[in-house]
PDB file of N, CA and C in Angstrom:
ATOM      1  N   UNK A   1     124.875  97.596  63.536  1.00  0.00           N
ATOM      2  CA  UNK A   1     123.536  97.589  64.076  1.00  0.00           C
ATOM      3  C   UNK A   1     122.717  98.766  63.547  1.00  0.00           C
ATOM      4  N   UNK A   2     123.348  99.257  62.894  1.00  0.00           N
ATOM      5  CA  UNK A   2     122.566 100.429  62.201  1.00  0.00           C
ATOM      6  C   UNK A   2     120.774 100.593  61.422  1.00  0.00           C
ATOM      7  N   UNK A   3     120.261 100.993  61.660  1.00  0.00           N
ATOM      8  CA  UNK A   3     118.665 100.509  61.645  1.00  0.00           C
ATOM      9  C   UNK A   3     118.355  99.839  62.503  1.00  0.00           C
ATOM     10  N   UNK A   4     118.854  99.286  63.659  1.00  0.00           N
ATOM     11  CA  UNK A   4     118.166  98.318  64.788  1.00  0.00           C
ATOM     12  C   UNK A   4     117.407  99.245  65.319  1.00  0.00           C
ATOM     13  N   UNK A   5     116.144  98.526  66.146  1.00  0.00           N
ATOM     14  CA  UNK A   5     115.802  98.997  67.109  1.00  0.00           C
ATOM     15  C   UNK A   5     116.017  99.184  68.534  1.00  0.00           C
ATOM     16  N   UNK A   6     116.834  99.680  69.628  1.00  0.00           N
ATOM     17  CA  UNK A   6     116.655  99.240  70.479  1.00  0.00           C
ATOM     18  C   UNK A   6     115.563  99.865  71.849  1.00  0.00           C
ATOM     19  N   UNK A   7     115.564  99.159  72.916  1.00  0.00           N
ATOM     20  CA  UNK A   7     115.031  99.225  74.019  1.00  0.00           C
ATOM     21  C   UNK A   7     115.661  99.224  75.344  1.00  0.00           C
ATOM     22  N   UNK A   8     115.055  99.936  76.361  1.00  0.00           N
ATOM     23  CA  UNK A   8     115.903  99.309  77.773  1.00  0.00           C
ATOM     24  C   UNK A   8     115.052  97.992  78.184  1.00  0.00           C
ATOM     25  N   UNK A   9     115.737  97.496  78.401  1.00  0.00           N
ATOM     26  CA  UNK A   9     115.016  95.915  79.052  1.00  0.00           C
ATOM     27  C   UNK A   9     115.049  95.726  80.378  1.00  0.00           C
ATOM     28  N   UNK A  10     115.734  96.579  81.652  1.00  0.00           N
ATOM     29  CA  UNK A  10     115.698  96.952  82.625  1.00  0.00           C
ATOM     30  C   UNK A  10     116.942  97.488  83.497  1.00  0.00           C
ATOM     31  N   UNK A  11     116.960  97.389  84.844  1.00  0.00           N
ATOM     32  CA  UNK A  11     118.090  98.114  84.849  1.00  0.00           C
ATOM     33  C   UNK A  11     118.546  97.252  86.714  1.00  0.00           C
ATOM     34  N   UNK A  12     119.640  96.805  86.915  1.00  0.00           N
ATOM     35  CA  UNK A  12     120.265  96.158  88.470  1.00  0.00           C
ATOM     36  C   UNK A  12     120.087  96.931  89.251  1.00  0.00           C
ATOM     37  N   UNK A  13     119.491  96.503  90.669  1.00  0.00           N
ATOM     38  CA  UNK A  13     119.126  97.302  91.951  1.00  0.00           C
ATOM     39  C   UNK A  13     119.649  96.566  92.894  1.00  0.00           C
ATOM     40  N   UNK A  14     119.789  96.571  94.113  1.00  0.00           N
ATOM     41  CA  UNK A  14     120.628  95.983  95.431  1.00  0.00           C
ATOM     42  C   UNK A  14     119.387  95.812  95.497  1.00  0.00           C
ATOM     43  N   UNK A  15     118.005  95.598  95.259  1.00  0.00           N
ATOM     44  CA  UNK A  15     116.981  94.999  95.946  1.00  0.00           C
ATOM     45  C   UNK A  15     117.327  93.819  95.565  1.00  0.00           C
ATOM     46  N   UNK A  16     116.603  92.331  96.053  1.00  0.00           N
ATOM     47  CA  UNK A  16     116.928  91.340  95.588  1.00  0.00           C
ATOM     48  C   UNK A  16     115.076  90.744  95.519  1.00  0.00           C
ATOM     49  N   UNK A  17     114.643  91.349  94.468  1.00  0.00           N
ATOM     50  CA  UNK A  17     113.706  90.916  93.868  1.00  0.00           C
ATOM     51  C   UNK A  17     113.301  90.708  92.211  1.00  0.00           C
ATOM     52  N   UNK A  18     112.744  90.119  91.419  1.00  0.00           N
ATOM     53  CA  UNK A  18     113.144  90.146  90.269  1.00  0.00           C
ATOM     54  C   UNK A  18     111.602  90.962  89.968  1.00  0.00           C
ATOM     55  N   UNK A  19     111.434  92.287  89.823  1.00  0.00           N
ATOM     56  CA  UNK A  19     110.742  93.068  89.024  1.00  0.00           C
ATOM     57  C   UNK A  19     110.163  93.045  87.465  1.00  0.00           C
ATOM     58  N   UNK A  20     108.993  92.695  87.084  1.00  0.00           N
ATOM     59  CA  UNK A  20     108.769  92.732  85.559  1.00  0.00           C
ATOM     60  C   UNK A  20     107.146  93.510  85.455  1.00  0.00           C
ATOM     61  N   UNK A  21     107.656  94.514  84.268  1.00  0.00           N
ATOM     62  CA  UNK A  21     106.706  95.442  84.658  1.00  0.00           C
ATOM     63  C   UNK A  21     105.606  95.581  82.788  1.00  0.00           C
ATOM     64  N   UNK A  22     104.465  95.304  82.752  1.00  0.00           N
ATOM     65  CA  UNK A  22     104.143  95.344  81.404  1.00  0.00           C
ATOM     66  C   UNK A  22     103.213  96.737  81.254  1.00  0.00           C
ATOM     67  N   UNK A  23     102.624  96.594  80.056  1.00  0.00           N
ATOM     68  CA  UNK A  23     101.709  97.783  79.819  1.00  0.00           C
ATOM     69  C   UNK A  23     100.558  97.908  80.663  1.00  0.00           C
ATOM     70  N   UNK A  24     100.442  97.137  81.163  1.00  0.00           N
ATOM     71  CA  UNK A  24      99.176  97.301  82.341  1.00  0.00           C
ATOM     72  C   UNK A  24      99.751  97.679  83.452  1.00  0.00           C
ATOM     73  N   UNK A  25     101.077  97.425  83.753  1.00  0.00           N
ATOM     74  CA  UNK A  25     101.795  97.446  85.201  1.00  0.00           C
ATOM     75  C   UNK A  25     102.551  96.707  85.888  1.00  0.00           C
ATOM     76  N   UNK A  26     102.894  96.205  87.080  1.00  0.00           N
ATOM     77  CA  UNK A  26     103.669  95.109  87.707  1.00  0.00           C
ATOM     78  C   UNK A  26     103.270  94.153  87.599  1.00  0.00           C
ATOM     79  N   UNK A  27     103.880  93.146  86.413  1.00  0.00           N
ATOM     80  CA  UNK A  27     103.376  91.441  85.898  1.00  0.00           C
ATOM     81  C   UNK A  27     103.946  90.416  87.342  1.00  0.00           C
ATOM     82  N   UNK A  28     105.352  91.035  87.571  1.00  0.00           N
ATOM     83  CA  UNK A  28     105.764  89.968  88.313  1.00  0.00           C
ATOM     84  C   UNK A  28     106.688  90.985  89.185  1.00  0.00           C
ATOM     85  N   UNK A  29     106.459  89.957  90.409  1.00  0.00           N
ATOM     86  CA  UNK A  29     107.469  90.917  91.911  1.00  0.00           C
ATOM     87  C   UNK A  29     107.504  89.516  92.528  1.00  0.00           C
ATOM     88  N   UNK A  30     108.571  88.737  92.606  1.00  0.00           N
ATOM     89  CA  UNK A  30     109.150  87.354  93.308  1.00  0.00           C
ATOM     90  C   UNK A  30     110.479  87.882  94.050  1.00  0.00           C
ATOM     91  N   UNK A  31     110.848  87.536  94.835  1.00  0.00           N
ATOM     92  CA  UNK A  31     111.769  87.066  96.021  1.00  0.00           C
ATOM     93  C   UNK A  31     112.869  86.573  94.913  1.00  0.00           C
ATOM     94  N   UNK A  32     114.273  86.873  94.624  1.00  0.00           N
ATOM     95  CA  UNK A  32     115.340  86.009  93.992  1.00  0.00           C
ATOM     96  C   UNK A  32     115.522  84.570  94.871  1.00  0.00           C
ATOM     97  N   UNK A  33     115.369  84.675  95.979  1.00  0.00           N
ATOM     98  CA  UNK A  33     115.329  83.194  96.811  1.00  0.00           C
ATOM     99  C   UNK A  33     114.250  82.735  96.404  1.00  0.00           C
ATOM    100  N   UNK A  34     113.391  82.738  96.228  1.00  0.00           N
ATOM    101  CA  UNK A  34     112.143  81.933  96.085  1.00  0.00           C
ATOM    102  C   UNK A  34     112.321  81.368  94.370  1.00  0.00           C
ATOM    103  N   UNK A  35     112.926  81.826  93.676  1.00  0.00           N
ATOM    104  CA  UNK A  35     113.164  82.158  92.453  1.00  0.00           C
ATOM    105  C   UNK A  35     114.013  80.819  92.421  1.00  0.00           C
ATOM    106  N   UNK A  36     115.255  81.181  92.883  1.00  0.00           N
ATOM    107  CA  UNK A  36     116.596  79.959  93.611  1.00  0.00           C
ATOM    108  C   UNK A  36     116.056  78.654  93.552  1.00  0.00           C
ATOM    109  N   UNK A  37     115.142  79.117  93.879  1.00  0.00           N
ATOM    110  CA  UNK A  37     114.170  77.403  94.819  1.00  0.00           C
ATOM    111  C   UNK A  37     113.834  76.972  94.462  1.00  0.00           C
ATOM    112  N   UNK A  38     113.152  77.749  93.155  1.00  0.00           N
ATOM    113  CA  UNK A  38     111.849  76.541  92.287  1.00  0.00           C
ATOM    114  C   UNK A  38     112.886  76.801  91.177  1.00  0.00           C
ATOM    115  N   UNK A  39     114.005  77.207  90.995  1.00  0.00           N
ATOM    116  CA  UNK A  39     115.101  76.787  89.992  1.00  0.00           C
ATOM    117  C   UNK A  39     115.435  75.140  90.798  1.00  0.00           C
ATOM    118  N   UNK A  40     116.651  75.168  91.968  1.00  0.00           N
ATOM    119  CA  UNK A  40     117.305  74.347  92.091  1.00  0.00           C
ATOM    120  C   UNK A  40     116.206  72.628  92.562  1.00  0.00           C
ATOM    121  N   UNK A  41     114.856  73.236  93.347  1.00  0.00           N
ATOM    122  CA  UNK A  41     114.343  72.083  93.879  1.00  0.00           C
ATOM    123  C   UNK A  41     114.429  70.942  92.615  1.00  0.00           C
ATOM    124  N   UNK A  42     113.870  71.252  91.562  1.00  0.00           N
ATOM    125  CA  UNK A  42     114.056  69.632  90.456  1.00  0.00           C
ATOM    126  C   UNK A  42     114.836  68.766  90.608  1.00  0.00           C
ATOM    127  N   UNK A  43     116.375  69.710  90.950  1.00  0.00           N
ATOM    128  CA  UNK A  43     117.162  69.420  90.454  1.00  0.00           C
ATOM    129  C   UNK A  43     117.721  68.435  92.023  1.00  0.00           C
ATOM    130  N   UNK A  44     117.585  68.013  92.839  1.00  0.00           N
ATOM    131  CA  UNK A  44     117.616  67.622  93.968  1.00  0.00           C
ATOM    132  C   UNK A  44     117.590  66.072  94.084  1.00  0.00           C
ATOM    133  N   UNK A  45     118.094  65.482  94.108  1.00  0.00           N
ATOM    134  CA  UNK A  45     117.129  63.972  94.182  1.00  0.00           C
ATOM    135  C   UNK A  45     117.404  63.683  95.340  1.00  0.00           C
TER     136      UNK A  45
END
């Protein structure tokens, strides 16, 4: 990997929210359940 670039891309917390943070600031702050939900609901019949 020598010449790569890398980055931190973030880091695990016992909060259970999924945090995403851009150059302006906090893009996204969701609930991991709520997250769960509009994953599994499709999938439901």
């Amino acid at each position: 990997m020598k010449g790569s670039t890398l980055t931190r891309l973030g880091a695990v917390t016992p909060d259970p929210q999924l945090k995403i943070t851009g150059r302006g600031g906090l893009v996204v702050n969701a609930p991991l359940a709520d997250l769960k939900e509009a994953w599994q609901r499709p999938l439901r019949w």
